[in-house]
N, C-alpha and C. Protein backbone atom coordinates (compact mmCIF):
# COMPACT_ATOMS: atom_id res chain seq x y z
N UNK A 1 96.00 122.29 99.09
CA UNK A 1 94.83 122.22 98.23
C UNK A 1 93.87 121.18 98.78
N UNK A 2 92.79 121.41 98.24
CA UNK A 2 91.34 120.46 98.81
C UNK A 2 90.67 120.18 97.65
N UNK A 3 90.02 118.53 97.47
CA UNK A 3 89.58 118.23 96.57
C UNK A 3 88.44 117.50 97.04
N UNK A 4 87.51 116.78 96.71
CA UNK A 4 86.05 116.40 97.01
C UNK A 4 85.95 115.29 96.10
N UNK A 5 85.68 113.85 96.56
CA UNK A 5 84.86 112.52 95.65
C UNK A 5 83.72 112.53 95.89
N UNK A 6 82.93 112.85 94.92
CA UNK A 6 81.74 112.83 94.96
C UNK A 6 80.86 112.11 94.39
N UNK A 7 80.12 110.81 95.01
CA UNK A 7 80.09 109.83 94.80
C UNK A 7 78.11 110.27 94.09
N UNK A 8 77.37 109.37 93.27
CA UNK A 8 75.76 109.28 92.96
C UNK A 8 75.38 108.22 93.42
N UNK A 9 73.92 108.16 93.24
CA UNK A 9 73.01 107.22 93.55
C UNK A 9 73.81 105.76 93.07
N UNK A 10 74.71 105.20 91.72
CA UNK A 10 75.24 104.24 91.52
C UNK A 10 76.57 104.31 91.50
N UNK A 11 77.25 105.07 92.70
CA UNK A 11 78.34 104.71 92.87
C UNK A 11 79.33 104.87 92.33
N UNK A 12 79.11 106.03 91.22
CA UNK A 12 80.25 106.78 90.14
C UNK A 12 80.72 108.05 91.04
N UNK A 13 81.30 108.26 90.44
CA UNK A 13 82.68 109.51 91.33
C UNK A 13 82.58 110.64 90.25
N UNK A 14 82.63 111.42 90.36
CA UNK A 14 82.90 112.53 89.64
C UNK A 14 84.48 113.23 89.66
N UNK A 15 84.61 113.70 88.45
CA UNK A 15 85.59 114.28 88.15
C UNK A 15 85.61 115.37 86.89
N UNK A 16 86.08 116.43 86.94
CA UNK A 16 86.41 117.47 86.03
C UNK A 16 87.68 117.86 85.42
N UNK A 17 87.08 118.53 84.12
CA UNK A 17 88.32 119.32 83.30
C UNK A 17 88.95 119.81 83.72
N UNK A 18 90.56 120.42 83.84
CA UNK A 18 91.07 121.25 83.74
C UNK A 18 90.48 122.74 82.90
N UNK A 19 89.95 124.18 83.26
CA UNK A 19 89.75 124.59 81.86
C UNK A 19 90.95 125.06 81.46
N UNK A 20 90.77 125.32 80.20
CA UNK A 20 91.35 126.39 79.25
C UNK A 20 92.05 127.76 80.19
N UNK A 21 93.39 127.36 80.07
CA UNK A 21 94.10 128.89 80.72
C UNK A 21 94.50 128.30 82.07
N UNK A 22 94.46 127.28 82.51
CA UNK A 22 94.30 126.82 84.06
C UNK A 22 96.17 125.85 83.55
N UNK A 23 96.68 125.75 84.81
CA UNK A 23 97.58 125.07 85.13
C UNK A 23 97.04 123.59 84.84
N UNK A 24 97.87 123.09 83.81
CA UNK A 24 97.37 121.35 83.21
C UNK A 24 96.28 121.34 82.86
N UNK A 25 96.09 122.43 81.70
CA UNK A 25 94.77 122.32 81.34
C UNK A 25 94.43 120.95 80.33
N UNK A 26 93.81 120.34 80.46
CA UNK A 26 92.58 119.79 79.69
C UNK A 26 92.89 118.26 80.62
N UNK A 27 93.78 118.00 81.72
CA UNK A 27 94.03 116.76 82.67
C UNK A 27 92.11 117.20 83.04
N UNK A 28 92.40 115.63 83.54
CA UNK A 28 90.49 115.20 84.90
C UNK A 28 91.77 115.06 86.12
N UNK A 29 90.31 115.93 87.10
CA UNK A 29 91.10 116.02 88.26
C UNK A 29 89.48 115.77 89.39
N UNK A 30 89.42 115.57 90.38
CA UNK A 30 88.54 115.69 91.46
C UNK A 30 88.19 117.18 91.65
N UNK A 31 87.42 117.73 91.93
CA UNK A 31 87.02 118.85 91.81
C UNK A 31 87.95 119.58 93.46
N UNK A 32 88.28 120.80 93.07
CA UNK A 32 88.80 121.20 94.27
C UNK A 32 89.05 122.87 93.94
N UNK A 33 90.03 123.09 94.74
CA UNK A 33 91.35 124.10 94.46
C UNK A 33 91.88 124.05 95.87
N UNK A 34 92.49 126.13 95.78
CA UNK A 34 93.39 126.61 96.88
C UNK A 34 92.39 126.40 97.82
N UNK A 35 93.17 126.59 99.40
CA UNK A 35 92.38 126.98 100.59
C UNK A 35 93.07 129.09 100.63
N UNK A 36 91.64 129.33 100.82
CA UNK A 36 91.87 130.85 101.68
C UNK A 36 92.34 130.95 102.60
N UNK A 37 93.43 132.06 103.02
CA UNK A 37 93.90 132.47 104.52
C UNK A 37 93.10 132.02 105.71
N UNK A 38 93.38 131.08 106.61
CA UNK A 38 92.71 131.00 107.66
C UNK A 38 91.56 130.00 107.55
N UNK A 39 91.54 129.57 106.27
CA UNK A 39 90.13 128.55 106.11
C UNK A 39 90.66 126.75 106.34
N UNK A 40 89.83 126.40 107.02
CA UNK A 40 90.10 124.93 107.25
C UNK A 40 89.77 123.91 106.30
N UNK A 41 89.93 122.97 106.37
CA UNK A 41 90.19 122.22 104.83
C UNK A 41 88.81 122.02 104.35
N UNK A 42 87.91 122.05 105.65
CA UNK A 42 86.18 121.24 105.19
C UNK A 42 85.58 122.81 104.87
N UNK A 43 85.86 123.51 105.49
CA UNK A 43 85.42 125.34 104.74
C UNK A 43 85.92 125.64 103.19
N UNK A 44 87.45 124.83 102.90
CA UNK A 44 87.42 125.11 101.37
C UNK A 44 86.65 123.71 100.92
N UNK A 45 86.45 123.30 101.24
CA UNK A 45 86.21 122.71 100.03
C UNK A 45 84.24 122.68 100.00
N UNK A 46 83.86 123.44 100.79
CA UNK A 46 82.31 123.64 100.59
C UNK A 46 82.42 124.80 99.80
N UNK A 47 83.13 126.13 100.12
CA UNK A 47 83.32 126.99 98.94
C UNK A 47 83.70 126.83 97.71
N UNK A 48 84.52 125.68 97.03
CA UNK A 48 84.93 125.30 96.53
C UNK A 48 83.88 124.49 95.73
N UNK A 49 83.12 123.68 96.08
CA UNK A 49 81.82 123.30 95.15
C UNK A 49 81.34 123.30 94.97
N UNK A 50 80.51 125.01 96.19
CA UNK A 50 79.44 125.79 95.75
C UNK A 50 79.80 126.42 94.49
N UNK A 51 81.10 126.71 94.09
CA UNK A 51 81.81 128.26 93.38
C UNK A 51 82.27 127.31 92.08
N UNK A 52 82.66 126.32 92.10
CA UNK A 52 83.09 125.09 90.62
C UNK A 52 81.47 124.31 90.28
N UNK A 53 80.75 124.10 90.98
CA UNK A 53 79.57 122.92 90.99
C UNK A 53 78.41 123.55 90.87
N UNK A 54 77.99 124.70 92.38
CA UNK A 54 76.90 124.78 92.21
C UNK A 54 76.28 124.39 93.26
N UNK A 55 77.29 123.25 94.04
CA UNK A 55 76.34 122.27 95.10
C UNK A 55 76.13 122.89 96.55
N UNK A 56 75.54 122.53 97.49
CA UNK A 56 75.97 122.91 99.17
C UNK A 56 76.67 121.49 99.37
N UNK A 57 77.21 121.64 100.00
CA UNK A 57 78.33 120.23 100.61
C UNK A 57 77.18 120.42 102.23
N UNK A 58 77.17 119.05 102.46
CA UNK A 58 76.27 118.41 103.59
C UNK A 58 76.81 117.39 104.52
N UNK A 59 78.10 116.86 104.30
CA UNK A 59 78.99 116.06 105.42
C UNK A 59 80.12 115.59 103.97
N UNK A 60 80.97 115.24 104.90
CA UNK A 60 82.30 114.89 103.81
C UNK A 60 83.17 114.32 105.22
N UNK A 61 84.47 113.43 104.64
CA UNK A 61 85.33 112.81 105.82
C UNK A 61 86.77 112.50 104.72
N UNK A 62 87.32 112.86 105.40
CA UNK A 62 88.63 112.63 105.29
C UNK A 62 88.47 111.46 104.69
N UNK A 63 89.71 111.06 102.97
CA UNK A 63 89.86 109.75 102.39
C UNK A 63 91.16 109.77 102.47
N UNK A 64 92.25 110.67 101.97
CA UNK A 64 93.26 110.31 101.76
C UNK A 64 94.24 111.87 101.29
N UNK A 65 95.85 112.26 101.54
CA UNK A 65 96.50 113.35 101.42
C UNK A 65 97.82 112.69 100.77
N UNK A 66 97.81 113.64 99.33
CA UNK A 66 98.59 113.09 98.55
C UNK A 66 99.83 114.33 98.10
N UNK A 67 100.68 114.00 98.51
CA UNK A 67 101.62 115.13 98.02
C UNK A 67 102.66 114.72 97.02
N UNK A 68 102.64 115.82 95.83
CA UNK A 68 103.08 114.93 94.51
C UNK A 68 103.76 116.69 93.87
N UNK A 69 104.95 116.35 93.21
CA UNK A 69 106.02 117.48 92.67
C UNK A 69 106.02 117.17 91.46
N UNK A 70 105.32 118.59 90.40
CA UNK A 70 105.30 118.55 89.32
C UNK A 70 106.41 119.05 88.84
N UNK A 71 106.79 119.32 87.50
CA UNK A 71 107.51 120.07 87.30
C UNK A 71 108.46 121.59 87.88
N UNK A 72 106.89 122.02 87.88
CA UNK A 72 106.76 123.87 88.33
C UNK A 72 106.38 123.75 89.56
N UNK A 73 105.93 123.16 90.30
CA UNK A 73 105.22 123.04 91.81
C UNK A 73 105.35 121.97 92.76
N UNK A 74 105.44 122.19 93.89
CA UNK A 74 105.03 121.05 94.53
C UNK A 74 103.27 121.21 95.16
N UNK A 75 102.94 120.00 95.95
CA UNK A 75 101.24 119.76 95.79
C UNK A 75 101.10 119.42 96.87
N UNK A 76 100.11 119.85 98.41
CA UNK A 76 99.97 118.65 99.28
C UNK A 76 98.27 118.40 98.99
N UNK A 77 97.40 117.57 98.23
CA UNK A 77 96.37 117.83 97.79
C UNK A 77 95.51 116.60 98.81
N UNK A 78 94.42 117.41 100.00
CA UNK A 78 94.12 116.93 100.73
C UNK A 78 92.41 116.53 100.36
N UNK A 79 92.48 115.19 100.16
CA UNK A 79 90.77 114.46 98.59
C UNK A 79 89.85 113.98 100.47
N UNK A 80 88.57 114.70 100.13
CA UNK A 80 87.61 114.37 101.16
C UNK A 80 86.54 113.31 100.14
N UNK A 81 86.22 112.49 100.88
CA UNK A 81 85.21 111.67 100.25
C UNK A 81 83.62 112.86 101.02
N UNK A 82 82.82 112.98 99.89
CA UNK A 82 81.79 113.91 100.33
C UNK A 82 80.30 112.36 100.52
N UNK A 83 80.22 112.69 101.30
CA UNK A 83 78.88 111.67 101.84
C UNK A 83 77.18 112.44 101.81
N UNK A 84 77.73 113.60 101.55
CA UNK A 84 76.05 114.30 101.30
C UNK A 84 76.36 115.49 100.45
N UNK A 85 75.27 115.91 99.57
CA UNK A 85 75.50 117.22 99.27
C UNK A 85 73.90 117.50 98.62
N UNK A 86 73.53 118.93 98.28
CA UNK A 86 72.38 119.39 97.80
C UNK A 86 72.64 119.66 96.63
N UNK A 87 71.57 119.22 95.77
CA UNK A 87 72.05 120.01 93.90
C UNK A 87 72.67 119.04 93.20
N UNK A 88 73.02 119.37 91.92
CA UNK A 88 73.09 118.82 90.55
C UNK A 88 74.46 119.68 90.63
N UNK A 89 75.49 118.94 90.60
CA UNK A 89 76.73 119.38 89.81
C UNK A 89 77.02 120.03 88.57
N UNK A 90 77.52 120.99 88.32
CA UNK A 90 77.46 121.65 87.27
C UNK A 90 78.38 122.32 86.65
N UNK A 91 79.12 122.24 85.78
CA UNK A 91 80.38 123.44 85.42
C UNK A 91 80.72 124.63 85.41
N UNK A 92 80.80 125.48 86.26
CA UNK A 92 80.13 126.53 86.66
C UNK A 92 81.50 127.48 86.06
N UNK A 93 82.69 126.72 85.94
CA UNK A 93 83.55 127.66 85.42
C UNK A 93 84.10 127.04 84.27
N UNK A 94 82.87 126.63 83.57
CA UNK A 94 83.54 126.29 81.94
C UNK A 94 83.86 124.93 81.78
N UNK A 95 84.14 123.84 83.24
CA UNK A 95 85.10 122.78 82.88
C UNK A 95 84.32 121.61 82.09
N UNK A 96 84.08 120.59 81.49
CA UNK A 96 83.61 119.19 81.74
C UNK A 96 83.59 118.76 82.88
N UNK A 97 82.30 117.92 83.09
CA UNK A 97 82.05 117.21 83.88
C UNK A 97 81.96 115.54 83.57
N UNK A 98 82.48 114.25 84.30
CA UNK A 98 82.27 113.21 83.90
C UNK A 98 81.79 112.54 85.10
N UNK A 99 80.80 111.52 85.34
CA UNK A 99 80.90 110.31 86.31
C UNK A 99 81.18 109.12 85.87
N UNK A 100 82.45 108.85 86.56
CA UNK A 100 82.94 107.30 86.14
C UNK A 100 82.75 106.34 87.49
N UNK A 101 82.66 105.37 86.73
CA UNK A 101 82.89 104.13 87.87
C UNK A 101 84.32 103.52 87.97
N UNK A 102 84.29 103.01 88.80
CA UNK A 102 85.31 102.50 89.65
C UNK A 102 86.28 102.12 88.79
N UNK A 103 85.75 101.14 87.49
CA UNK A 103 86.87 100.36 86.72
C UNK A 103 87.01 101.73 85.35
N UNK A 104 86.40 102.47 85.43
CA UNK A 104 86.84 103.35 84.48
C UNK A 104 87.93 104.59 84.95
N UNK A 105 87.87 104.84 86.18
CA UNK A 105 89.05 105.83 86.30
C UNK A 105 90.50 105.75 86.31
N UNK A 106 91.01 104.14 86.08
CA UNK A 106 92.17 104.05 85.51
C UNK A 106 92.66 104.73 84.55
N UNK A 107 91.74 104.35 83.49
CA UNK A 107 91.64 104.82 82.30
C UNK A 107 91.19 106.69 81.70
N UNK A 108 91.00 107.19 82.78
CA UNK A 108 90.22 108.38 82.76
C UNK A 108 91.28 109.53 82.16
N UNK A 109 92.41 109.54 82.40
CA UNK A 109 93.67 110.34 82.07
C UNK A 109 93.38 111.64 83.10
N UNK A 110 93.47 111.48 84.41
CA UNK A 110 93.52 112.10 85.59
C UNK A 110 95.11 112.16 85.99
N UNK A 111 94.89 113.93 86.11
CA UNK A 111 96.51 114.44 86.91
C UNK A 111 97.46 113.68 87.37
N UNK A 112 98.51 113.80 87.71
CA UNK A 112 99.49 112.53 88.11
C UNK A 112 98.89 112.92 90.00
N UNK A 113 98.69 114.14 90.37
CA UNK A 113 98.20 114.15 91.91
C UNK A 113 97.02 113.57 92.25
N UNK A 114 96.19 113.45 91.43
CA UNK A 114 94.88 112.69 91.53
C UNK A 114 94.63 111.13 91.90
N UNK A 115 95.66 110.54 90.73
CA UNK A 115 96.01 109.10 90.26
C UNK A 115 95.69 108.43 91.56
N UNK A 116 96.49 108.59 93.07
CA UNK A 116 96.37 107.92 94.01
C UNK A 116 94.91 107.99 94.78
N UNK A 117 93.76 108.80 94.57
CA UNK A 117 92.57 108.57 94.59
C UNK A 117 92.38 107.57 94.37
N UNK A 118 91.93 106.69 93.27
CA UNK A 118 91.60 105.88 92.95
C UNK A 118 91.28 104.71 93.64
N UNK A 119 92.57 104.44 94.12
CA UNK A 119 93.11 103.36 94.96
C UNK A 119 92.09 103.41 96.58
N UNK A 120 92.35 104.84 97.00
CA UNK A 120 91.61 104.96 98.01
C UNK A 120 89.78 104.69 98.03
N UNK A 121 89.51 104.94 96.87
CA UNK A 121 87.97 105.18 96.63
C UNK A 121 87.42 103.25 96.67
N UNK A 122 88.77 102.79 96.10
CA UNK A 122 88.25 101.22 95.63
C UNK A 122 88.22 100.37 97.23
N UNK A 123 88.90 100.95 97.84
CA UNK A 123 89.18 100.05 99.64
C UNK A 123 88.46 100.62 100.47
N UNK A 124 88.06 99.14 101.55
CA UNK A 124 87.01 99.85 102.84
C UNK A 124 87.85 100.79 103.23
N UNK A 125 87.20 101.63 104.70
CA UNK A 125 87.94 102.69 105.67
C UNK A 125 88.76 101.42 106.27
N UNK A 126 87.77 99.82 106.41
CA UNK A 126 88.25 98.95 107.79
C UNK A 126 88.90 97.51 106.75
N UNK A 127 89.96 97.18 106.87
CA UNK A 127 90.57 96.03 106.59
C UNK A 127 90.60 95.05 107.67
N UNK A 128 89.62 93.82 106.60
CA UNK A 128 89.42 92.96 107.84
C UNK A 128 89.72 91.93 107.44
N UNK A 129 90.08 91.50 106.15
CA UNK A 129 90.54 90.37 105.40
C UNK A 129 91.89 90.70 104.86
N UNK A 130 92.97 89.73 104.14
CA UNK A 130 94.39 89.68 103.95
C UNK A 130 94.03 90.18 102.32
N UNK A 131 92.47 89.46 101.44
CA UNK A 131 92.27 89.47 100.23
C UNK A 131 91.18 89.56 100.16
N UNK A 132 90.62 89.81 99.51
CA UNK A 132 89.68 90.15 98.29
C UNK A 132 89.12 90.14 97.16
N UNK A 133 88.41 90.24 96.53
CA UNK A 133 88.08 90.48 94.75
C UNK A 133 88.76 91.98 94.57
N UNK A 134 88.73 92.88 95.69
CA UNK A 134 89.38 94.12 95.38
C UNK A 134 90.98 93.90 95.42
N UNK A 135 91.18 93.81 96.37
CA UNK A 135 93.30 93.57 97.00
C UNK A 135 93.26 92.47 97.52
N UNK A 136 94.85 92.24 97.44
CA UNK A 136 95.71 91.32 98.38
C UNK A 136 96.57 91.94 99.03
N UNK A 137 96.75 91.23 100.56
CA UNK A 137 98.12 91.85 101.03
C UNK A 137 99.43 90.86 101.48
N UNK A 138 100.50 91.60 101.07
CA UNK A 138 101.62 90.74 100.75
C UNK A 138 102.65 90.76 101.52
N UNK A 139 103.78 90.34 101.63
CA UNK A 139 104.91 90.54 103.09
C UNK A 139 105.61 91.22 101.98
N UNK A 140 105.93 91.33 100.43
CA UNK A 140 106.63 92.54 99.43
C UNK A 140 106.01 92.47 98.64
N UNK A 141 106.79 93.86 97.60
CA UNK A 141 105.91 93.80 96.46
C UNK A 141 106.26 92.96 95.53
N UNK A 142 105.12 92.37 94.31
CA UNK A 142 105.30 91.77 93.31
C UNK A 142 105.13 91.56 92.41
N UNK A 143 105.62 90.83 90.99
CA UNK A 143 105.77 91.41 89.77
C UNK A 143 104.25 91.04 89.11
N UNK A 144 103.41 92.10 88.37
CA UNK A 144 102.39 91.87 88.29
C UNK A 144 101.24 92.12 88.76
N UNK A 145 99.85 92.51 88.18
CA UNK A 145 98.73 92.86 88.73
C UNK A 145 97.95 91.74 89.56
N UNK A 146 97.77 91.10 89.96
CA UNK A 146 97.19 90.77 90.75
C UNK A 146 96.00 89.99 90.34
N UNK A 147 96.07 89.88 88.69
CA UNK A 147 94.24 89.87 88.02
C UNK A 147 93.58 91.42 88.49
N UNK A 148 93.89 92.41 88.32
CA UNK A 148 93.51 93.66 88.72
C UNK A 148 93.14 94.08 90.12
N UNK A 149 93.53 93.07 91.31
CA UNK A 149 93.73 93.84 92.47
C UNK A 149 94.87 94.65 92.67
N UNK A 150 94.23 95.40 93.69
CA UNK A 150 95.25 96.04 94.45
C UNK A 150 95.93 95.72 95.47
N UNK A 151 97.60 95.95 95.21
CA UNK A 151 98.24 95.06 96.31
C UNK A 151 99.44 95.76 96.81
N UNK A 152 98.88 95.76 98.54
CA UNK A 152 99.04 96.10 99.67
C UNK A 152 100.04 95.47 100.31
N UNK A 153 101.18 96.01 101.13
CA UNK A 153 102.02 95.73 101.69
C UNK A 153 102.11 95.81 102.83
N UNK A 154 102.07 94.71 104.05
CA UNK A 154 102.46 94.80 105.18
C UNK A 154 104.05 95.28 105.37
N UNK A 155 103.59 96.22 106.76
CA UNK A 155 104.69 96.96 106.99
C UNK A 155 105.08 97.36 108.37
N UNK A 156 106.27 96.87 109.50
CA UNK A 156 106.60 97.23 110.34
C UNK A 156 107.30 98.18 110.15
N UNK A 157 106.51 99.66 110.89
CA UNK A 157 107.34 100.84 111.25
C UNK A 157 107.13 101.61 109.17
N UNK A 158 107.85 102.90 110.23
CA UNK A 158 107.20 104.21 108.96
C UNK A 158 108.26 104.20 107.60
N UNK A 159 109.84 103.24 108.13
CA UNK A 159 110.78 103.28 107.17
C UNK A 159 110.22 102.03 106.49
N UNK A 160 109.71 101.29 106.42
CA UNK A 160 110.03 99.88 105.60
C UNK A 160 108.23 100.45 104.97
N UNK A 161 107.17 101.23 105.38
CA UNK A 161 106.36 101.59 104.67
C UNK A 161 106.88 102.57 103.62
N UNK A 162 107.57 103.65 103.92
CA UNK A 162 107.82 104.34 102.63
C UNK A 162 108.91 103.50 101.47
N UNK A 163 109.59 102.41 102.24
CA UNK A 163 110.41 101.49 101.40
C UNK A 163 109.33 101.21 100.18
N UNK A 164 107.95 100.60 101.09
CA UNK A 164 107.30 99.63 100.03
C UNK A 164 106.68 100.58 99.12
N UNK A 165 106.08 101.75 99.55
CA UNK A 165 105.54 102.93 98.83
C UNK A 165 106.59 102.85 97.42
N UNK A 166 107.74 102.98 97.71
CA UNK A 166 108.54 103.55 96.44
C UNK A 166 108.46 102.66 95.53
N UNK A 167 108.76 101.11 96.24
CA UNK A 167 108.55 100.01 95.22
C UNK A 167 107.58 99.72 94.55
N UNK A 168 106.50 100.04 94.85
CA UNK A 168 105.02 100.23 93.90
C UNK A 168 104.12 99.71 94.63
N UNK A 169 104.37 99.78 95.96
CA UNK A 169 102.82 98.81 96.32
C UNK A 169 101.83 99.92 96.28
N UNK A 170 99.76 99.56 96.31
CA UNK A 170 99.48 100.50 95.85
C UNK A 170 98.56 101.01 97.31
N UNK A 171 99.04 100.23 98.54
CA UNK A 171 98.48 100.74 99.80
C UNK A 171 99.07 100.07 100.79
N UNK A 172 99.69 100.55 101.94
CA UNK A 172 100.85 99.75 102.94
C UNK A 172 99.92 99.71 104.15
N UNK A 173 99.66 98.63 104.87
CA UNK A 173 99.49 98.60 105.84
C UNK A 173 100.11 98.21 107.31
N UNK A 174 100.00 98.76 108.16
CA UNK A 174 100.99 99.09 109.32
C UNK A 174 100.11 98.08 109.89
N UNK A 175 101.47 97.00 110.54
CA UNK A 175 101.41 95.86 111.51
C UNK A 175 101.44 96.49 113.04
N UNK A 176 101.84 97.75 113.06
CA UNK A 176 101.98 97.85 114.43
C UNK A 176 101.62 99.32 114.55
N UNK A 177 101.00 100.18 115.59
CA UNK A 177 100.70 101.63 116.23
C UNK A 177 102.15 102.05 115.59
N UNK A 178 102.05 103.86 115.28
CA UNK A 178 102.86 104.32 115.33
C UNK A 178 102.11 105.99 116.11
N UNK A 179 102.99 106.52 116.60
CA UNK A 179 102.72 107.71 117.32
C UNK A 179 101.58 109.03 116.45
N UNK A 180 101.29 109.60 117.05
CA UNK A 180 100.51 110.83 115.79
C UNK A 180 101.06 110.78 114.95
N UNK A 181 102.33 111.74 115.45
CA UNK A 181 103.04 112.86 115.01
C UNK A 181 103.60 111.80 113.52
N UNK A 182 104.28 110.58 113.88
CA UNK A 182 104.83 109.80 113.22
C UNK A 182 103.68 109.22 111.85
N UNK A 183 102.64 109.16 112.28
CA UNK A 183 101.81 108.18 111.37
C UNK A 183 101.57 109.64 110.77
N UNK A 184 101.21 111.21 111.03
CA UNK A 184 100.93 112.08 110.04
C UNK A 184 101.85 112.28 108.89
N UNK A 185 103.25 112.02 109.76
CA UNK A 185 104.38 112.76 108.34
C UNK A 185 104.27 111.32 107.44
N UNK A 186 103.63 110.24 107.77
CA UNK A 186 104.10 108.91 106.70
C UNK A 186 103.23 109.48 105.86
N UNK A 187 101.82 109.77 106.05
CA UNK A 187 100.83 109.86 105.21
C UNK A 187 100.90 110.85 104.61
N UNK A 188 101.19 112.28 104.81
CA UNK A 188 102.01 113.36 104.14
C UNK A 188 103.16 113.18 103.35
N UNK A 189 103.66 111.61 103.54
CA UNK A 189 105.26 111.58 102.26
C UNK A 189 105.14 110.12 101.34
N UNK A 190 104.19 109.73 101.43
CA UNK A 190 103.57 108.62 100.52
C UNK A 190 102.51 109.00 99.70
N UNK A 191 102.51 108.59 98.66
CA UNK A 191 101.37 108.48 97.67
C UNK A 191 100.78 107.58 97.10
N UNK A 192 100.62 106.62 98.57
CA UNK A 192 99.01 105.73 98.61
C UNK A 192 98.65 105.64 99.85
N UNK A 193 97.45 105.80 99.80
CA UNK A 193 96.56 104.56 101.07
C UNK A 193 97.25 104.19 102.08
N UNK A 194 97.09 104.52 103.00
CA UNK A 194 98.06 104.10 104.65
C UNK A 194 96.93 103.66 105.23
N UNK A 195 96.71 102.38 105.84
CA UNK A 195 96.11 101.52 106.56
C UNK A 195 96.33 101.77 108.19
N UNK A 196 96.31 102.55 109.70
CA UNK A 196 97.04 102.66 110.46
C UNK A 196 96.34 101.10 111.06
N UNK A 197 97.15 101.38 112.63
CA UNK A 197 97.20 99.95 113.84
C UNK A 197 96.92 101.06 114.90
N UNK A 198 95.77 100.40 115.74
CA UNK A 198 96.11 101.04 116.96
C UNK A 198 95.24 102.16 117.30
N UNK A 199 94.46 102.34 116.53
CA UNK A 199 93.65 103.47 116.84
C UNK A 199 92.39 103.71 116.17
N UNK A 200 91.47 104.08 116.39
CA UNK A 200 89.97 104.73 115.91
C UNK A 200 90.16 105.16 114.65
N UNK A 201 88.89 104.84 113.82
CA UNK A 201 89.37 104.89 112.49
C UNK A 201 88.89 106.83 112.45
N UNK A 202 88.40 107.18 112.92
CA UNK A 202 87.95 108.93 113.26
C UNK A 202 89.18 109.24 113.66
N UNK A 203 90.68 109.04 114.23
CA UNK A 203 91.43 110.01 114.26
C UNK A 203 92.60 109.18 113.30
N UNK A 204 92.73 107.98 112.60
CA UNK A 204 93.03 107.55 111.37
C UNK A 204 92.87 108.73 110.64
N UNK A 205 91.81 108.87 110.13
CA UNK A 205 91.33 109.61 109.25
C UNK A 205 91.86 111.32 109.10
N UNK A 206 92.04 111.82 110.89
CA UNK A 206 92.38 113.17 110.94
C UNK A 206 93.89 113.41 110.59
N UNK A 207 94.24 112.18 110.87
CA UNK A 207 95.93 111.86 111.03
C UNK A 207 96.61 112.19 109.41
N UNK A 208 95.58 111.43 108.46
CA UNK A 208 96.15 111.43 107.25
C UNK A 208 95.80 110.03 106.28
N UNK A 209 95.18 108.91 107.46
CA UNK A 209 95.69 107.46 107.02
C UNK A 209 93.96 107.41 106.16
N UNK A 210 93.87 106.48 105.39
CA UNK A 210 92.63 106.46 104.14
C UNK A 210 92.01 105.09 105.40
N UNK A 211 92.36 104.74 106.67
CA UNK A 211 91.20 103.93 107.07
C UNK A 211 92.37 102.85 108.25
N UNK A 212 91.94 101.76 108.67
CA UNK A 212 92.46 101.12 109.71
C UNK A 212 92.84 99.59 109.65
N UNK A 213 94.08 98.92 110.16
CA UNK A 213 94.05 97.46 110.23
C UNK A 213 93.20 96.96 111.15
N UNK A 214 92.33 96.28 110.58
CA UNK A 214 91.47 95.59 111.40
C UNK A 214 91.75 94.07 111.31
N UNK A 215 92.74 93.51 110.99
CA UNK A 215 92.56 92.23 110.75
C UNK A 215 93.49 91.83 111.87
């Protein structure tokens, strides 16, 4: 599946209803759906918000791929941050529409596959500091918010990142390069924010990872 953040002039995100009759209906989710036979992820999801919205999609980039097992399904739900588009968003198949800001989508009561958006939307692509007013990053995880940052776990290698994933950190960042192949399946079996080492934040991004260690 393919989903779209679609950011306005002040920096609110959009998100929609579930409708009526739909799988988890009345959850907020990022606007998306299925991909068609043969369609690539940036082809669904321009069909996808011409056919839910209304809009033309005009550039979009890879944020983050979250794969999450509901009950009835499993999910690999691949969220593009959209950087241009034409038109006024619109409900085109019945749903609500909301724009929230940043400190409101905690609170928004968004899908459990969605949830890890968030996290991604609030952090640069480039980490260049340990902390922030947004995150801190930590050698483990620990008990407590942070005063409402988000907090990030340094991590040698793809086992001691999905370690920290499970324990709750809410974005791991890799101390050291790991191979493609290796840094795609981390970001395909975690559900937050992967920081990679070692490489261009343009094939970061193709890989799976929400942006790069720069520090």
């Amino acid at each position: 599946m393919v989903a779209g953040a679609l950011l306005d002039a002040d920096a609110r995100v959009l998100i929609a209803e579930r409708p009526r009759g739909r799988h988890l209906a009345g959850g907020w989710e990022f606007p998306g759906g299925k991909l068609a036979p043969q369609e690539t992820p940036i082809e669904g999801l321009a069909r996808e918000l011409s056919e839910e919205l209304g809009i033309a999609l005009g550039s979009a980039r890879p944020l983050i791929r979250v794969r999450h097992d509901y009950p009835d399904r499993s999910i690999l739900l691949d969220v593009w941050l959209v950087t241009a588009y034409a038109g006024v968003p619109e409900g085109l198949e019945g749903q609500r529409l909301r724009w929230c800001g940043a400190e409101e989508l905690p609170a928004a009561d968004l899908l459990p596959a969605d949830r890890p958006v968030v996290a991604a939307l609030r952090l640069p692509p480039r980490l260049v500091a340990a902390s922030s007013g947004i995150h801190v990053i930590r050698a483990a995880a620990t008990a407590g918010r942070h005063g409402g940052r988000l907090e990030g776990i340094w991590c040698n290698g793809a086992a001691q990142a999905r370690a920290a994933a499970a324990a709750g950190a809410d974005f791991l960042v890799l101390c050291d390069a790991l191979d493609a192949a290796e840094l795609a399946a981390l970001c395909d079996s975690v559900n937050v924010p992967v920081f990679a080492r070692g490489i261009a934040l343009e094939q970061a991004w193709t890989l799976g990872a929400t942006g790069i260690n720069a520090i």
